[in-house]
PDB file of N, CA and C in Angstrom:
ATOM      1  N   UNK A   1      65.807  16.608  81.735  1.00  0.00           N
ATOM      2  CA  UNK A   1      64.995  15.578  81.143  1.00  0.00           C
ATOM      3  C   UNK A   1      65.921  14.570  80.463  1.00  0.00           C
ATOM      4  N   UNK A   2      65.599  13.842  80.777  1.00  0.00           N
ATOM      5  CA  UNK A   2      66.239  12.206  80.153  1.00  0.00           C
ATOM      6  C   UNK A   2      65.913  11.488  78.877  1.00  0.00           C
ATOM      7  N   UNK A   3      66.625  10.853  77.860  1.00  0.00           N
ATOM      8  CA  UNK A   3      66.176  10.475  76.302  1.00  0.00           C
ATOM      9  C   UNK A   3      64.999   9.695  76.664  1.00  0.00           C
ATOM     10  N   UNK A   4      65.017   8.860  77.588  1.00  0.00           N
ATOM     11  CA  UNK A   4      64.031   7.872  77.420  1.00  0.00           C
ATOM     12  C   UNK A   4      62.885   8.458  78.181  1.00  0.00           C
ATOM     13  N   UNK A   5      62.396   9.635  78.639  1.00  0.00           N
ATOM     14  CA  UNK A   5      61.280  10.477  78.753  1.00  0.00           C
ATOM     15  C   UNK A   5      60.886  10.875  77.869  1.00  0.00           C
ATOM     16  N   UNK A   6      61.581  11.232  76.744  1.00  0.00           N
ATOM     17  CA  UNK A   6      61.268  12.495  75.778  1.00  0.00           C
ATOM     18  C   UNK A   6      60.564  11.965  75.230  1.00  0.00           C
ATOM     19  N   UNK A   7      59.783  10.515  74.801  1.00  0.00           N
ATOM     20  CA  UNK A   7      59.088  10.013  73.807  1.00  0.00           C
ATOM     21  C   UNK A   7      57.500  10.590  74.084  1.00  0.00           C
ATOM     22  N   UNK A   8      57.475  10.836  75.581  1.00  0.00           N
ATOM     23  CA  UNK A   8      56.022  11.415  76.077  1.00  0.00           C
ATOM     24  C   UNK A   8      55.618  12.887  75.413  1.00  0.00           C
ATOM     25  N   UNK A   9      56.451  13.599  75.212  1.00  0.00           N
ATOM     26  CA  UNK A   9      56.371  14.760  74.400  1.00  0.00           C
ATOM     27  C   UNK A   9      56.721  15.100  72.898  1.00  0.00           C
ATOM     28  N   UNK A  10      56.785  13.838  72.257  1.00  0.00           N
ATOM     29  CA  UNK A  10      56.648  14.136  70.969  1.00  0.00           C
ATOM     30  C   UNK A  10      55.530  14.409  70.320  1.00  0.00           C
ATOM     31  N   UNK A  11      55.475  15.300  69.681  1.00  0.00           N
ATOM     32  CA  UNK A  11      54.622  15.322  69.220  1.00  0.00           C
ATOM     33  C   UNK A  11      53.345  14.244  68.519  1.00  0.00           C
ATOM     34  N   UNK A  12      51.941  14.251  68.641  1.00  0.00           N
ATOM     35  CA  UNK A  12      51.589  13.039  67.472  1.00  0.00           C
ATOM     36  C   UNK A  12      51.482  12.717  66.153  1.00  0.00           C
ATOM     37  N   UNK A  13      51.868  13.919  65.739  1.00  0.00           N
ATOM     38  CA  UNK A  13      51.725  13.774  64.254  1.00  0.00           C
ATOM     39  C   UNK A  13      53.109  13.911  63.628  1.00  0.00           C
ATOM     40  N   UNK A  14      53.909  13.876  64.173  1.00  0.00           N
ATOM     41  CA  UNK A  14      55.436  14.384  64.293  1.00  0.00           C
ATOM     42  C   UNK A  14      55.672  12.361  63.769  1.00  0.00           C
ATOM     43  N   UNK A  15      56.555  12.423  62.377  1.00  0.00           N
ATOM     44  CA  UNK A  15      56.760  10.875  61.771  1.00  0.00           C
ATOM     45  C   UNK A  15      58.606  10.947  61.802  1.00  0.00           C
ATOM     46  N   UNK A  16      58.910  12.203  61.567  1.00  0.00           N
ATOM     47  CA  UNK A  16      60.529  11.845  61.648  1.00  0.00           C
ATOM     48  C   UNK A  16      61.166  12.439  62.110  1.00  0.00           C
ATOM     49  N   UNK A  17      62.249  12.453  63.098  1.00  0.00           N
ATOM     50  CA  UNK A  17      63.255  12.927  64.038  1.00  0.00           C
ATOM     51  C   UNK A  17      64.452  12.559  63.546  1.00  0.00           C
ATOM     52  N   UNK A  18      65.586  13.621  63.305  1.00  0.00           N
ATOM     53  CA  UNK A  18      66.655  13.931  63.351  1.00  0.00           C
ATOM     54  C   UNK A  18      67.128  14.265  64.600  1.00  0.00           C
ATOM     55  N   UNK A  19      67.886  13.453  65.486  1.00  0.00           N
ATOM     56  CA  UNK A  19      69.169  13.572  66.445  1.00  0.00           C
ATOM     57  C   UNK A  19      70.464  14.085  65.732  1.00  0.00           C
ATOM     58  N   UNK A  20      70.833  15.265  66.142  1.00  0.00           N
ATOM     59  CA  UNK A  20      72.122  15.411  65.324  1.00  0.00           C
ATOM     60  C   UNK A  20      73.712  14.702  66.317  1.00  0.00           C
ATOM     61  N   UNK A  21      73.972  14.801  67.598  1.00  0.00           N
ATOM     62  CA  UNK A  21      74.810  14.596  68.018  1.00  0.00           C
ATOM     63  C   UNK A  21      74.331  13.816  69.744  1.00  0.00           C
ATOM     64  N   UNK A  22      74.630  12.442  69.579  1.00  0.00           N
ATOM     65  CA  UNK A  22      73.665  11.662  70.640  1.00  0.00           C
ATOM     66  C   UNK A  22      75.055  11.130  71.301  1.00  0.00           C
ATOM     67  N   UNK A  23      75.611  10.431  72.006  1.00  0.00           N
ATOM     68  CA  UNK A  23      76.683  10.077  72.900  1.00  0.00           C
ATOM     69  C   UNK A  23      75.990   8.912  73.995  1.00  0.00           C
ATOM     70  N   UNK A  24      76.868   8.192  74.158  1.00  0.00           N
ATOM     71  CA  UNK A  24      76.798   6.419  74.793  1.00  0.00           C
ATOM     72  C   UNK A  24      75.964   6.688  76.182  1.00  0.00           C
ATOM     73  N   UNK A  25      76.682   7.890  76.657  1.00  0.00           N
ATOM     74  CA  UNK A  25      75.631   8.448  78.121  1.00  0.00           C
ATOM     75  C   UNK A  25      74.179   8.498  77.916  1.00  0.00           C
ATOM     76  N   UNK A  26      73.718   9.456  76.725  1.00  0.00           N
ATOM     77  CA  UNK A  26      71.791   9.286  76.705  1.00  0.00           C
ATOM     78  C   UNK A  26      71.259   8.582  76.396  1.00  0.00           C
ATOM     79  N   UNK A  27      72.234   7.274  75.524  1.00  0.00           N
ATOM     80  CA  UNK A  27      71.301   6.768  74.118  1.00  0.00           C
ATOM     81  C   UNK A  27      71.955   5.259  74.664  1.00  0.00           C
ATOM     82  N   UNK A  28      71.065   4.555  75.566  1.00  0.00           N
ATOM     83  CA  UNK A  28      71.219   3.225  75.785  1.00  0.00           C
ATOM     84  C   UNK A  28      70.051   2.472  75.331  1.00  0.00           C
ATOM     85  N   UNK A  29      69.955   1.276  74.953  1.00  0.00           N
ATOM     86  CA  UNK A  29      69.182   0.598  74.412  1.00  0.00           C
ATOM     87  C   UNK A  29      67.570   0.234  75.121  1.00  0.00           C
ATOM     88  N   UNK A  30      68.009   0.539  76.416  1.00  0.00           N
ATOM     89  CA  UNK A  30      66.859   0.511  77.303  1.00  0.00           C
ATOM     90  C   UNK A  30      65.933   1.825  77.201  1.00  0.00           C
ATOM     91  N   UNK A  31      67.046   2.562  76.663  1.00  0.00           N
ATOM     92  CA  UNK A  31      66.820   4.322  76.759  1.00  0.00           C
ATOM     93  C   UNK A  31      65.747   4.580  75.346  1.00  0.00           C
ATOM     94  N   UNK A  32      66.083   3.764  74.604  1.00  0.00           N
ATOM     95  CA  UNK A  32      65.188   3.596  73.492  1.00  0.00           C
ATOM     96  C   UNK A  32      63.672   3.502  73.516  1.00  0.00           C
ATOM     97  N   UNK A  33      64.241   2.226  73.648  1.00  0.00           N
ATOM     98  CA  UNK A  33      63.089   0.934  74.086  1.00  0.00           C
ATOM     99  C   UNK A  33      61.898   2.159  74.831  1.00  0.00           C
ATOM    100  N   UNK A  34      62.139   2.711  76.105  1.00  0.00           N
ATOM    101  CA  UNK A  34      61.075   3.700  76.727  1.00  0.00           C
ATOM    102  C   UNK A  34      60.902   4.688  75.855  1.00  0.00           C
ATOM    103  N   UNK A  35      61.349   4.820  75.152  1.00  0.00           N
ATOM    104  CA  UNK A  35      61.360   6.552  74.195  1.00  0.00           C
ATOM    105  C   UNK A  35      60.341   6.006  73.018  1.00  0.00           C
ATOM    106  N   UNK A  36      60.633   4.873  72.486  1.00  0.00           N
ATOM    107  CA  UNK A  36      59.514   4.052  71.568  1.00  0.00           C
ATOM    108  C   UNK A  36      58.177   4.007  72.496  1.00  0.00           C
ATOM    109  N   UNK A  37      58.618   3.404  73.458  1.00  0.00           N
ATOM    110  CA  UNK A  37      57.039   3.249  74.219  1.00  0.00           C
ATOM    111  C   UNK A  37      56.174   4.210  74.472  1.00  0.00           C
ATOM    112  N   UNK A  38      57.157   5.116  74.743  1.00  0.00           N
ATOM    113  CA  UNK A  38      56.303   6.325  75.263  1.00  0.00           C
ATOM    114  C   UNK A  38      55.418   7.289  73.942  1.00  0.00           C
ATOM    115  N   UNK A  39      56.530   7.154  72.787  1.00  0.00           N
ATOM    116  CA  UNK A  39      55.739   7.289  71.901  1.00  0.00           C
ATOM    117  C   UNK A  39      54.608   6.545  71.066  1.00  0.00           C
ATOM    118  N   UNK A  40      54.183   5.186  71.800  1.00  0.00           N
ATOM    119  CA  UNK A  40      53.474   4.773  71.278  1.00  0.00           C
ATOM    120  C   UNK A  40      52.110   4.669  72.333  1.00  0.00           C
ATOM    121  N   UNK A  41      52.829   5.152  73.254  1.00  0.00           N
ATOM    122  CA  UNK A  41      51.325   5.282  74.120  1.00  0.00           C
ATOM    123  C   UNK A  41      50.627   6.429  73.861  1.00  0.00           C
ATOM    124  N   UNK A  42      51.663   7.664  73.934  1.00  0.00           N
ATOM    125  CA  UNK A  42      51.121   8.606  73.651  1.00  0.00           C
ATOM    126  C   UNK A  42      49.981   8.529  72.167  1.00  0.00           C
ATOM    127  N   UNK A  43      49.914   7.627  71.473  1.00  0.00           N
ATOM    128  CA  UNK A  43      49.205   7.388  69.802  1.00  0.00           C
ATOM    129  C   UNK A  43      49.973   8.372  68.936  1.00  0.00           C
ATOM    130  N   UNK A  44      51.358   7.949  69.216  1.00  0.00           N
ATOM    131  CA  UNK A  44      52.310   8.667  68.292  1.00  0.00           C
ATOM    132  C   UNK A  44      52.232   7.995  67.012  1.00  0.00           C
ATOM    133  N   UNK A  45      52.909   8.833  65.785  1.00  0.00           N
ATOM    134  CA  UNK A  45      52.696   8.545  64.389  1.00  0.00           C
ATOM    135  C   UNK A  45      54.300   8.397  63.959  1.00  0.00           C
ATOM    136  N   UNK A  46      55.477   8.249  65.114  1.00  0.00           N
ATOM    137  CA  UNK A  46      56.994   8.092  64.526  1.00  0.00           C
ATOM    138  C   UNK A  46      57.359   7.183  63.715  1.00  0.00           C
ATOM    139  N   UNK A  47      57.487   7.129  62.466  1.00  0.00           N
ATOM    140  CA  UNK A  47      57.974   6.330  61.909  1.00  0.00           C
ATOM    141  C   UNK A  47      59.344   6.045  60.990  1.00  0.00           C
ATOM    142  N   UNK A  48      60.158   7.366  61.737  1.00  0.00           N
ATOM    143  CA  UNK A  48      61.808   7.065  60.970  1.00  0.00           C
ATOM    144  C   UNK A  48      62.419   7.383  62.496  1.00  0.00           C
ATOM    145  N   UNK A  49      63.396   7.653  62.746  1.00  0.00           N
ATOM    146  CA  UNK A  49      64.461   7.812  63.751  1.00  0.00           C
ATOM    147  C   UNK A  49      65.883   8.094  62.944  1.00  0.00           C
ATOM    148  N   UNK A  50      66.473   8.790  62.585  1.00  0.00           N
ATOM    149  CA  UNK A  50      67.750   9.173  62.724  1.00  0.00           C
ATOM    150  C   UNK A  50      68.531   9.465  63.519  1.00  0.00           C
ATOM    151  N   UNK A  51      69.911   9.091  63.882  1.00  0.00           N
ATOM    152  CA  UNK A  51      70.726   9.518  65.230  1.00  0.00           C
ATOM    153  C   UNK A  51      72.390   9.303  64.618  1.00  0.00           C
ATOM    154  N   UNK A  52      72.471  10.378  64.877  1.00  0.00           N
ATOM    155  CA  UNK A  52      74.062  10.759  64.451  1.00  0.00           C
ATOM    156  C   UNK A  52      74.877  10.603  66.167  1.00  0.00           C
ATOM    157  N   UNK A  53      76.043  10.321  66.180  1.00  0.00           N
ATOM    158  CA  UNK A  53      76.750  10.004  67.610  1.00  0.00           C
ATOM    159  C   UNK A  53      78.102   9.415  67.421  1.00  0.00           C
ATOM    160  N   UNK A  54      78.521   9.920  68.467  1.00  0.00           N
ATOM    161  CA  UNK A  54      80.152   9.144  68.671  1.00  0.00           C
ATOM    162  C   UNK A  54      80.085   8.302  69.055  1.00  0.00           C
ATOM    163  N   UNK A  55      79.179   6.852  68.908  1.00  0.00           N
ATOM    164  CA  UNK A  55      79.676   5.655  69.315  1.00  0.00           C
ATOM    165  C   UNK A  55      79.421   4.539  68.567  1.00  0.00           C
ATOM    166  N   UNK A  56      79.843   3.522  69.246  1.00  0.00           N
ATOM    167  CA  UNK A  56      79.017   2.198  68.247  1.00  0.00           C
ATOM    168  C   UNK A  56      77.905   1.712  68.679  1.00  0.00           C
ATOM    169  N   UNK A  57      76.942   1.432  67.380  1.00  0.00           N
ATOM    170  CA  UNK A  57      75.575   1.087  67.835  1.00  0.00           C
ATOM    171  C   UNK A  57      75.933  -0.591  67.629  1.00  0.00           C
ATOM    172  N   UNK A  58      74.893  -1.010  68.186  1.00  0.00           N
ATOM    173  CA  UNK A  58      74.728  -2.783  68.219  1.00  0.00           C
ATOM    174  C   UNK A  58      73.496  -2.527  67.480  1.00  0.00           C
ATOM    175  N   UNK A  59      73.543  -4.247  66.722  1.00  0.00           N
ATOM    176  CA  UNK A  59      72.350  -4.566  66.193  1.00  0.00           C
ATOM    177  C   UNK A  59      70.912  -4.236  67.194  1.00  0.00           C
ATOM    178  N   UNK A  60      71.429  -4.336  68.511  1.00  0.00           N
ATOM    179  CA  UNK A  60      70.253  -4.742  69.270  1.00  0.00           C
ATOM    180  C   UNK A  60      69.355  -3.264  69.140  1.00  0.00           C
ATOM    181  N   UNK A  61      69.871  -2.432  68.627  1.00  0.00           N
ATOM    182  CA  UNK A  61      69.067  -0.749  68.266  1.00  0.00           C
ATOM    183  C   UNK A  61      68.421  -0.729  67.283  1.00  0.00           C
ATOM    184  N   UNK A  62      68.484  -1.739  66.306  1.00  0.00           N
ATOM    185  CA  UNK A  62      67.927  -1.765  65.275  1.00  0.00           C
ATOM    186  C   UNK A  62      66.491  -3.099  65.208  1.00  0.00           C
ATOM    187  N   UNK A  63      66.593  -3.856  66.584  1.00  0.00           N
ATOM    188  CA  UNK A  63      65.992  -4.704  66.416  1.00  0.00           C
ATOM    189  C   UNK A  63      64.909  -4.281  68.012  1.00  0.00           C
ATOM    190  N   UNK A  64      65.121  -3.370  68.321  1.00  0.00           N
ATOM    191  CA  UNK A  64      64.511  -2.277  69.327  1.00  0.00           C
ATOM    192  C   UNK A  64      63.686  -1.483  68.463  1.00  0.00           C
ATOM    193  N   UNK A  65      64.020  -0.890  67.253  1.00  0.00           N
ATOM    194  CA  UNK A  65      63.237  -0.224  66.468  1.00  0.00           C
ATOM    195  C   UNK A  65      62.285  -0.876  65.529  1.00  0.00           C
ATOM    196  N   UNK A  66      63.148  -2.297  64.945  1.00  0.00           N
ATOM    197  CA  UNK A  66      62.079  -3.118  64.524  1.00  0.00           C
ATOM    198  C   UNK A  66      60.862  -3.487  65.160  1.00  0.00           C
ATOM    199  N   UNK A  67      61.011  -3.752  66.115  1.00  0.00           N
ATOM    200  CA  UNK A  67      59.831  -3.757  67.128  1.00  0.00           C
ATOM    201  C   UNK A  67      58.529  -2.803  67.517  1.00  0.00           C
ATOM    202  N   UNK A  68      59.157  -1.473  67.594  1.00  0.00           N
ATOM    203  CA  UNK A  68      58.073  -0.722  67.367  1.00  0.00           C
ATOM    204  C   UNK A  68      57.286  -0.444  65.688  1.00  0.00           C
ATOM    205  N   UNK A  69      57.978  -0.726  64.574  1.00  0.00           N
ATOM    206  CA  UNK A  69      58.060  -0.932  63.612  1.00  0.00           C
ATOM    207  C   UNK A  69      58.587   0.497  62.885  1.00  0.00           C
ATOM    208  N   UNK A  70      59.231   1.125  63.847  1.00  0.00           N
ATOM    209  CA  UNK A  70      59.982   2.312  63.020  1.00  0.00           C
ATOM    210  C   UNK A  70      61.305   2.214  62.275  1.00  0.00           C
ATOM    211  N   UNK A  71      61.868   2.765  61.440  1.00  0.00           N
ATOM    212  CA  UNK A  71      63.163   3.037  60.363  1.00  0.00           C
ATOM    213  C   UNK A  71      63.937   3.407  61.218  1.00  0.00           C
ATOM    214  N   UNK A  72      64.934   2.697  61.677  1.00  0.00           N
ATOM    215  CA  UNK A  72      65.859   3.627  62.026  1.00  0.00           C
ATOM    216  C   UNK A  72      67.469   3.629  60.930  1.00  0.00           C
ATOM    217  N   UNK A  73      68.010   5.117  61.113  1.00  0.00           N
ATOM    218  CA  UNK A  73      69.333   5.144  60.540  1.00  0.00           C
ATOM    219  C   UNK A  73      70.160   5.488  61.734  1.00  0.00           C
ATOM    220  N   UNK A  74      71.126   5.224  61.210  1.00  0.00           N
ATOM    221  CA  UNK A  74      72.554   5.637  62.159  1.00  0.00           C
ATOM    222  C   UNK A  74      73.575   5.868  61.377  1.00  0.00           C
ATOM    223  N   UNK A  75      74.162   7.175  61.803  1.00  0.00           N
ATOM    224  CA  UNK A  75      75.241   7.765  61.260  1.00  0.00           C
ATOM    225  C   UNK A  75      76.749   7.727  62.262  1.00  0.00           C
ATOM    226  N   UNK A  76      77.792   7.127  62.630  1.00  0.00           N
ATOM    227  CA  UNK A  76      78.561   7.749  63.344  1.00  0.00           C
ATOM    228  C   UNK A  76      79.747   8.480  63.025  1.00  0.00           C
ATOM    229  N   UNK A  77      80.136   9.079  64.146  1.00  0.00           N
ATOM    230  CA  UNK A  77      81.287   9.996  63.593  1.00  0.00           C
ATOM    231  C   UNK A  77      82.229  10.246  64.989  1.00  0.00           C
ATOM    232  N   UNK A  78      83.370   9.955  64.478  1.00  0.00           N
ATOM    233  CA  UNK A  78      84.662  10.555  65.783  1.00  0.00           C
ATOM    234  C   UNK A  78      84.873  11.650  66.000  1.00  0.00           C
TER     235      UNK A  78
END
């Protein structure tokens, strides 16, 4: 299963997710973008996102999350 599927199986009442260790391969911005959607079709209730990872995020992840109107944080680490 792929990141940007997983939004179909979140739970709905489920508001915050911790990613502990995410990498440039699962977590593309497009990869988001469907993982938001999917949780919002589903009449999901997500409203934080955390994601810890070895890479650099771009603004454009944060303005992907603005959009659905969820919090996101980002932590990285080498």
């Amino acid at each position: 299963m792929s990141f940007r599927n997983l939004g179909k199986f979140i739970p709905k009442n489920l508001q915050k997710i911790i990613f502990k260790e995410i990498n440039a391969y699962i977590l593309s911005g497009k990869a988001l973008k469907c993982f938001f959607e999917d949780c919002r079709n589903n009449n999901g209730n997500l409203k934080y996102l955390e994601i810890k990872g070895k890479f650099i995020f771009g603004q454009h992840y944060f303005d992907i999350a603005k959009e659905f109107d969820i919090e996101l944080k980002i932590q990285t680490f080498k």
